[in-house]
N, C-alpha and C. Protein backbone atom coordinates (compact mmCIF):
# COMPACT_ATOMS: atom_id res chain seq x y z
N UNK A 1 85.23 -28.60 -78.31
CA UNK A 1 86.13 -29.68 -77.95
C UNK A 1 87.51 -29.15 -77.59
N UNK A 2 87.52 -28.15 -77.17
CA UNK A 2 89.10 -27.81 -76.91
C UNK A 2 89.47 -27.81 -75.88
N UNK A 3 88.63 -28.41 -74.70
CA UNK A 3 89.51 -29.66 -73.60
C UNK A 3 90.40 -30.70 -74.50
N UNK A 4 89.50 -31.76 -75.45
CA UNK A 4 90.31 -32.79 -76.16
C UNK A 4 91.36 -32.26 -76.89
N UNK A 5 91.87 -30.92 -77.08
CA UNK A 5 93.49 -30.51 -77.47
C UNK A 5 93.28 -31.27 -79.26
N UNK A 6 92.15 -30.93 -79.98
CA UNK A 6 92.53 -31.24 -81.36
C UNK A 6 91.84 -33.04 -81.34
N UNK A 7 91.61 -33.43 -80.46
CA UNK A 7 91.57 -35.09 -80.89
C UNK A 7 90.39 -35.30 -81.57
N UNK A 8 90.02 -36.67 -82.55
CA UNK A 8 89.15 -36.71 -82.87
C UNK A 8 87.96 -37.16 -82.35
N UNK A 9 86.78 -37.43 -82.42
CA UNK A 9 86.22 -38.73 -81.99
C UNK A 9 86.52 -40.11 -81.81
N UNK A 10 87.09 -40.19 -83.17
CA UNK A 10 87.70 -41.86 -83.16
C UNK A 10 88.99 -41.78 -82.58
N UNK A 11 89.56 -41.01 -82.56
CA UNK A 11 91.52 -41.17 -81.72
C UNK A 11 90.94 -41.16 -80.24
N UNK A 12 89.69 -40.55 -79.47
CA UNK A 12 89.01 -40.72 -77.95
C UNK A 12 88.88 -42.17 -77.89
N UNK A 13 87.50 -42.61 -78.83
CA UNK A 13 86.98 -43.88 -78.90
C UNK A 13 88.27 -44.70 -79.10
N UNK A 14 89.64 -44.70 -79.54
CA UNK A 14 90.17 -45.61 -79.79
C UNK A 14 91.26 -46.26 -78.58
N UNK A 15 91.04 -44.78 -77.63
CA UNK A 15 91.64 -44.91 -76.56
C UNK A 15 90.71 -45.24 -75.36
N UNK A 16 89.39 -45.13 -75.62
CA UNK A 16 88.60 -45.55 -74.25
C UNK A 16 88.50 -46.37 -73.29
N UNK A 17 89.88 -47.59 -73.68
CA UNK A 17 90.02 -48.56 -72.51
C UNK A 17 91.20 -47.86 -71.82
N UNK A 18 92.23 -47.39 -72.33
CA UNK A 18 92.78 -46.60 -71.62
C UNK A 18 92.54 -45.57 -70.57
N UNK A 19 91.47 -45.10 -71.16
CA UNK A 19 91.15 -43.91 -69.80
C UNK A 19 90.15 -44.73 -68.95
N UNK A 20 89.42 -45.81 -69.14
CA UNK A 20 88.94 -46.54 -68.40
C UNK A 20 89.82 -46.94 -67.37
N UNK A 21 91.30 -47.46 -67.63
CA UNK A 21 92.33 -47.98 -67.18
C UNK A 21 92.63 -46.94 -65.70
N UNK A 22 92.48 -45.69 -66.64
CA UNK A 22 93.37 -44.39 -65.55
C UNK A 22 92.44 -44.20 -64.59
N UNK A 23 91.35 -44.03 -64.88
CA UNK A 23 90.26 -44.11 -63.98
C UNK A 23 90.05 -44.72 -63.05
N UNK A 24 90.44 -46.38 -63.49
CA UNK A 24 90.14 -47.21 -62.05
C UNK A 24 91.28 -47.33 -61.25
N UNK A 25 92.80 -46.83 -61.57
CA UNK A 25 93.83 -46.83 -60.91
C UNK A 25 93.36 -45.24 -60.06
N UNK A 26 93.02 -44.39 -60.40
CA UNK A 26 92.94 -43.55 -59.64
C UNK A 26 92.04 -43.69 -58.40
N UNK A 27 90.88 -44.55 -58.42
CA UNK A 27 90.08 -45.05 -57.53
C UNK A 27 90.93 -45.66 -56.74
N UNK A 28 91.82 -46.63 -57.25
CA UNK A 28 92.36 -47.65 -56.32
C UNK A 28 93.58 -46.85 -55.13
N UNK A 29 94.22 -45.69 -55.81
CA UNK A 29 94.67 -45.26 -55.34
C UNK A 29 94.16 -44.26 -54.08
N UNK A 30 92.98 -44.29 -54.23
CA UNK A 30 91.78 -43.49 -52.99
C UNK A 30 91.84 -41.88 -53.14
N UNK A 31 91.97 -41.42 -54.60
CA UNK A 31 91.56 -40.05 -54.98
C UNK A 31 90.44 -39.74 -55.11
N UNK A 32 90.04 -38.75 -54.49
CA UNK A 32 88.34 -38.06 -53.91
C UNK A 32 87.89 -37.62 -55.51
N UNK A 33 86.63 -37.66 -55.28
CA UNK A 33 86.22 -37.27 -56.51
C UNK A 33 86.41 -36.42 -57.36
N UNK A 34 86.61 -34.97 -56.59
CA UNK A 34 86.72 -33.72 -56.87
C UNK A 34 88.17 -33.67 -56.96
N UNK A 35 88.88 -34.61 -57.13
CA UNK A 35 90.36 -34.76 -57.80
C UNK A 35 90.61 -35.45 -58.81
N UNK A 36 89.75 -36.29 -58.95
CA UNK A 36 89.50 -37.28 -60.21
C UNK A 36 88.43 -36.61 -61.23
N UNK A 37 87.58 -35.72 -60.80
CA UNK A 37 86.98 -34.77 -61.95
C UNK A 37 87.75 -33.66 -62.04
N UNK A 38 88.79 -33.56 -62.39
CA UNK A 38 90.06 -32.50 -62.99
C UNK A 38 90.98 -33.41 -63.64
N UNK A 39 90.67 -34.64 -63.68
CA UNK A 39 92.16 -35.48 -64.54
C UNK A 39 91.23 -35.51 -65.90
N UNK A 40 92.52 -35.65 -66.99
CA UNK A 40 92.61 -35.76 -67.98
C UNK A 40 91.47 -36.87 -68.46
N UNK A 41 91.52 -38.10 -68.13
CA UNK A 41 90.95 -38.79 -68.39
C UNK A 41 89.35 -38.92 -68.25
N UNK A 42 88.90 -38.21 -67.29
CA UNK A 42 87.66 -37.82 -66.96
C UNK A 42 87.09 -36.77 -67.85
N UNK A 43 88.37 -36.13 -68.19
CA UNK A 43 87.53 -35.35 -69.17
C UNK A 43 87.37 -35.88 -71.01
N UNK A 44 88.27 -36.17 -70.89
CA UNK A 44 88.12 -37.75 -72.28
C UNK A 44 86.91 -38.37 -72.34
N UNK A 45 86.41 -38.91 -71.23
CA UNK A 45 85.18 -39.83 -71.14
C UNK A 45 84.10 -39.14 -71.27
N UNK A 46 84.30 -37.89 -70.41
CA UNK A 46 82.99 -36.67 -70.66
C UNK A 46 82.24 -36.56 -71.82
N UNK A 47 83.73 -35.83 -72.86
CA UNK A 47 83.40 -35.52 -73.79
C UNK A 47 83.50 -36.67 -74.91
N UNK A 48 83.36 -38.10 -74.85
CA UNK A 48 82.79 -38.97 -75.45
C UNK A 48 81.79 -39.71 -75.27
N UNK A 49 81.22 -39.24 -73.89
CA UNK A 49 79.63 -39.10 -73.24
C UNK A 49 78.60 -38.34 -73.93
N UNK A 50 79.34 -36.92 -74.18
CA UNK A 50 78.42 -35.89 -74.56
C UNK A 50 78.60 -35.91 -76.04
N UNK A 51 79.21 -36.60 -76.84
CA UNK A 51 79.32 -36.75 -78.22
C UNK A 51 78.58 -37.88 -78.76
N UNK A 52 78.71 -38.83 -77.99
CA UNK A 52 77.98 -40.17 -78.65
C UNK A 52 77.47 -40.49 -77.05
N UNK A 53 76.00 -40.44 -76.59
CA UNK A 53 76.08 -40.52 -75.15
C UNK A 53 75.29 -41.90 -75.20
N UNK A 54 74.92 -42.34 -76.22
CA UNK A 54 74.32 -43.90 -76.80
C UNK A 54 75.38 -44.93 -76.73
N UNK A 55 76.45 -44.75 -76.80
CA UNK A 55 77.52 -45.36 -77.07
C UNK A 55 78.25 -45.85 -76.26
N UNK A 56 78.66 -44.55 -75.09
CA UNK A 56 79.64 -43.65 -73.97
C UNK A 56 78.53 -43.63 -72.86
N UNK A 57 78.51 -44.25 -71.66
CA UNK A 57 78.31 -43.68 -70.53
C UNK A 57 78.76 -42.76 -69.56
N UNK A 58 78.63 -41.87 -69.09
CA UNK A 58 78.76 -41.21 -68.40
C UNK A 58 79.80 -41.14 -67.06
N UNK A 59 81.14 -40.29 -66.83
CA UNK A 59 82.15 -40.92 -66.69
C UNK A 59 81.26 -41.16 -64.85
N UNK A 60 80.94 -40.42 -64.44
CA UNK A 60 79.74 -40.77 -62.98
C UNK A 60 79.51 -42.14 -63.21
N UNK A 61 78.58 -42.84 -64.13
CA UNK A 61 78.53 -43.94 -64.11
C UNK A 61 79.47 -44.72 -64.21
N UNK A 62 80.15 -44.72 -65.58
CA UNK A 62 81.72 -45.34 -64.74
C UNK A 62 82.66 -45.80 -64.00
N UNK A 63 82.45 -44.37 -63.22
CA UNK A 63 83.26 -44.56 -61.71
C UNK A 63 82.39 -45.46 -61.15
N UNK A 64 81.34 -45.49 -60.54
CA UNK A 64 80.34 -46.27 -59.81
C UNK A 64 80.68 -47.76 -60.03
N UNK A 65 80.55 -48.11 -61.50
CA UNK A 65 80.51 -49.12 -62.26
C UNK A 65 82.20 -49.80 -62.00
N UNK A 66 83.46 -49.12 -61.83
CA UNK A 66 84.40 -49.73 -61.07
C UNK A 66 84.79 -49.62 -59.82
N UNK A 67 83.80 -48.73 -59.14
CA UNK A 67 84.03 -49.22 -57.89
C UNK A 67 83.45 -50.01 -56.77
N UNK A 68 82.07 -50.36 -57.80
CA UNK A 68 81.81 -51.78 -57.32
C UNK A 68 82.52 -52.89 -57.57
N UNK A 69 83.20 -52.97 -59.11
CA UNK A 69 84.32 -54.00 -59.25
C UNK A 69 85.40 -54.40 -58.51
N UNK A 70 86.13 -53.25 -58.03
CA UNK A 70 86.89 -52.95 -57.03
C UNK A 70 86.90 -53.38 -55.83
N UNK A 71 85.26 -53.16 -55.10
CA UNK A 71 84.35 -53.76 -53.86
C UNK A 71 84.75 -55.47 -54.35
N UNK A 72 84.15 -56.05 -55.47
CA UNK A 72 83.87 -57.46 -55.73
C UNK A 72 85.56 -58.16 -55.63
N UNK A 73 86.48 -57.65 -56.10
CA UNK A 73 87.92 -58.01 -56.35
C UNK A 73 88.34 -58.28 -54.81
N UNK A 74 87.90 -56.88 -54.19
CA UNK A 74 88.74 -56.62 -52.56
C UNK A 74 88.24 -57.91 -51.87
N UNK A 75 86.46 -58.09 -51.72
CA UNK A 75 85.77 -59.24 -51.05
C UNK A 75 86.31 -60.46 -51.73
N UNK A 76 86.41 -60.66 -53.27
CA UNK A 76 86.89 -62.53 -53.62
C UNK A 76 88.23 -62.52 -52.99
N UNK A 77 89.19 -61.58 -52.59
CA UNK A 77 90.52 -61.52 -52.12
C UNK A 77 90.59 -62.03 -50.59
């Protein structure tokens, strides 16, 4: 775990709407993938994927998963 810099499981999990948050602003902002898999937050989600992956989906799925939201927001607009 020494991407997460010391954090715990539960101090990740307690922040996981947050990096959810950073995630979909980075989409919105139209950062390519392979720039958004080097942020911080992607790697947060990773490694609370690969720790509890029952729990945690996969930050791939994720992304997918808001940028169809994103699609649905842009079209009700």
């Amino acid at each position: 775990m020494s991407d997460s810099q010391g954090l715990t499981i539960g101090e990740l999990e307690s922040k996981y709407f947050l990096y959810r948050k950073a995630l979909k602003q980075l989409l919105l902002e139209g950062r390519s993938t392979a720039g958004i898999e080097k942020t911080l937050c992607w790697s947060r989600l990773e490694t609370l994927h690969n720790c509890l992956p029952r729990q945690y989906k996969s930050p791939d799925q994720i992304r997918y998963q808001l940028q169809r939201e994103i699609q649905r927001e842009i079209s009700a607009s």
